[in-house]
Protein backbone atom coordinates (compact mmCIF):
# COMPACT_ATOMS: atom_id res chain seq x y z
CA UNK A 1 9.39 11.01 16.10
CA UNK A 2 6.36 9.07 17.24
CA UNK A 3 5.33 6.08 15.67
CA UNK A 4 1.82 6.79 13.21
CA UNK A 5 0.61 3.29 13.85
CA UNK A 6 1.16 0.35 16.23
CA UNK A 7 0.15 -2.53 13.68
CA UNK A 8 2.48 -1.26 11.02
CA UNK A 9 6.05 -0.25 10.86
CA UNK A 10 5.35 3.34 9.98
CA UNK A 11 6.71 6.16 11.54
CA UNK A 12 5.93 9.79 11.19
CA UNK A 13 4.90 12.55 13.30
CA UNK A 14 1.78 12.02 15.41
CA UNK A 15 0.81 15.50 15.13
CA UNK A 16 0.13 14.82 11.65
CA UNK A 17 -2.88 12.94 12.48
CA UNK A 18 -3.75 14.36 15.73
CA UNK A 19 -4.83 17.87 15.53
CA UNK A 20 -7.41 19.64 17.01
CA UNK A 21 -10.48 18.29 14.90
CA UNK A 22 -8.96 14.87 16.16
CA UNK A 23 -10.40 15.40 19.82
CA UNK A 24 -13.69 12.82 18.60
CA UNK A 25 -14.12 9.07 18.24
CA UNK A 26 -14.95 8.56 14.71
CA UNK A 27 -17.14 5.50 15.55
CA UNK A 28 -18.89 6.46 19.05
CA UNK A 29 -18.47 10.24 18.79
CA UNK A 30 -17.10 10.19 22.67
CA UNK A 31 -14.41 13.39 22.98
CA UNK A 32 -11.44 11.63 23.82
CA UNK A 33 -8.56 13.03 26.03
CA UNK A 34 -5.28 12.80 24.10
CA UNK A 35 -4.47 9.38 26.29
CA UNK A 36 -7.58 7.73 24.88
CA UNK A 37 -6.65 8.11 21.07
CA UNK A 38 -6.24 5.52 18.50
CA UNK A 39 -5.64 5.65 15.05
CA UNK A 40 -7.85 3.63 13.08
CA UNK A 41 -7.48 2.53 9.44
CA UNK A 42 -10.87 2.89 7.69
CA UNK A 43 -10.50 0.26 5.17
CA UNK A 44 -7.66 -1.94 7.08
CA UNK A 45 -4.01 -2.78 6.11
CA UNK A 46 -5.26 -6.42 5.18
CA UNK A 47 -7.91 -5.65 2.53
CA UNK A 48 -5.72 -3.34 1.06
CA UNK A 49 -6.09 -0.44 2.95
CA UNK A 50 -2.98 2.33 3.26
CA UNK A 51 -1.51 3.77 5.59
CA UNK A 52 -2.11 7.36 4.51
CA UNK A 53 -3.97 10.07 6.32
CA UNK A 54 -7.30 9.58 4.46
CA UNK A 55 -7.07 6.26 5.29
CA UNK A 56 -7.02 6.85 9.22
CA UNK A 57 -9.31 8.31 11.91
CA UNK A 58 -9.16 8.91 15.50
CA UNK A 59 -11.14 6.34 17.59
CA UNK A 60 -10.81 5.48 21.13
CA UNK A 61 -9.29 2.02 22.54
CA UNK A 62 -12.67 0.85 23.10
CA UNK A 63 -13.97 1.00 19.77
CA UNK A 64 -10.74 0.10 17.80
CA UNK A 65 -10.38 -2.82 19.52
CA UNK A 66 -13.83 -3.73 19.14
CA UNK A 67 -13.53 -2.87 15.47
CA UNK A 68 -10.43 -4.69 15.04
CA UNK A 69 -9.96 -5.37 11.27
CA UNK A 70 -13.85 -5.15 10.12
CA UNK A 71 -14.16 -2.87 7.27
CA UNK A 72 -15.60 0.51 8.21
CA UNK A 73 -18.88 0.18 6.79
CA UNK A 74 -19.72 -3.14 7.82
CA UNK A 75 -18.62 -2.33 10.94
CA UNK A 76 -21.35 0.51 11.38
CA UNK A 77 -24.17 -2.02 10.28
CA UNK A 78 -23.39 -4.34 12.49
CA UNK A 79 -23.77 -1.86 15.11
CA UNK A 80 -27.00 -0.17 13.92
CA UNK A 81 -26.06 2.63 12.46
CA UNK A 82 -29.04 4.88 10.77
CA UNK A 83 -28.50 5.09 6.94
CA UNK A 84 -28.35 8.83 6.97
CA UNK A 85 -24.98 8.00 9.46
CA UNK A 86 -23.69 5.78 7.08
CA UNK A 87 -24.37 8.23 4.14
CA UNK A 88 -22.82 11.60 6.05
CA UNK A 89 -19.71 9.00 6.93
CA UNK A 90 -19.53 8.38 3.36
CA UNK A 91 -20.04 11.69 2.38
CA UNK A 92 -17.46 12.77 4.58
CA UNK A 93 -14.74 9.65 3.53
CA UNK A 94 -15.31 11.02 -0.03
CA UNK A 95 -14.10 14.84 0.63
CA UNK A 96 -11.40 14.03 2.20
CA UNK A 97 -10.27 11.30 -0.11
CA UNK A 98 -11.03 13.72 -3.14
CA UNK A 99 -13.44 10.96 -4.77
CA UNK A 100 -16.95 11.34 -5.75
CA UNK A 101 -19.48 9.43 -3.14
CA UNK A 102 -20.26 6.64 -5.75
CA UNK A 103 -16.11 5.96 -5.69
CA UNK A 104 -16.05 5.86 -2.16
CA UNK A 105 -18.89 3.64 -1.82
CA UNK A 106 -17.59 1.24 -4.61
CA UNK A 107 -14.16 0.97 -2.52
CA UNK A 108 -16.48 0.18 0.73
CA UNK A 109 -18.11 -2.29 -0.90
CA UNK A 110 -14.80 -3.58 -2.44
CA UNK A 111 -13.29 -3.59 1.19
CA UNK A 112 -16.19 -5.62 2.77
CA UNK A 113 -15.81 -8.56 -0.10
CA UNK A 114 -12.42 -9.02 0.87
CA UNK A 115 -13.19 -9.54 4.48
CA UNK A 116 -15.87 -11.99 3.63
CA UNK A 117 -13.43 -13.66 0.92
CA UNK A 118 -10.69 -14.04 3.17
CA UNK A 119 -13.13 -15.01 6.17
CA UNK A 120 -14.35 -18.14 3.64
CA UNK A 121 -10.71 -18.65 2.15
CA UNK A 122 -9.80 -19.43 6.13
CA UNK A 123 -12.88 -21.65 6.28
CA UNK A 124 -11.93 -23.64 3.79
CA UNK A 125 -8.34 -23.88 4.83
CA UNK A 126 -9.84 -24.88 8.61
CA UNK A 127 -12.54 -27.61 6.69
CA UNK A 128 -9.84 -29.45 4.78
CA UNK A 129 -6.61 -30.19 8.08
């Protein structure tokens, strides 16, 4: 057994995740040999995030570690993505969660306060020793 993720103590079979529509980056669309895989959490482990297979997708080392614990959606504005990326992502997120688009959106949303709350939180905490 292989572990599922290198940032959390979970281990299940990789080939759970990495099938043959895995062969993409989720964030770059490069095809990735099997070497150059990463699983990525889309909303990550410290806002909240799961580590359950609609919460992961395939991206390579590059982008992952560029990525690093940004929530998905801020993470493509930052980088310019078009709106009608962001939506199909979305749309995409929601299917294979089994929410509605307006659900998914509202968790996005929900993800990216977090990261700015905790960014401040650490702010403060940095302001005041």
């Amino acid at each position: 057994m292989s572990k599922f993720c290198n940032r959390c103590d979970q281990t299940k079979p990789i080939t759970a995740f990495y099938g043959a529509d895995r062969s993409w980056c989720a964030d770059c669309g490069s095809e990735l040999a099997e070497q150059e895989r990463t699983v990525d959490h889309i909303t990550p482990m410290r806002y909240g995030g799961s580590n359950t297979l609609d919460n992961v997708t395939c991206a390579c080392l590059s982008c992952n570690s560029i990525k690093k614990d940004t929530p998905v959606i801020l993470y493509f504005i930052q980088n310019g993505c078009e709106v009608d990326e962001i939506t199909r992502l979305l749309e995409r997120m929601a299917l294979r969660q089994g929410t509605t688009f307006e659900q998914t959106l509202s968790q996005l949303n929900e993800d990216v306060n977090a990261y700015f709350l905790r960014r401040a939180e650490k702010a403060g905490e940095q302001l005041t020793t």
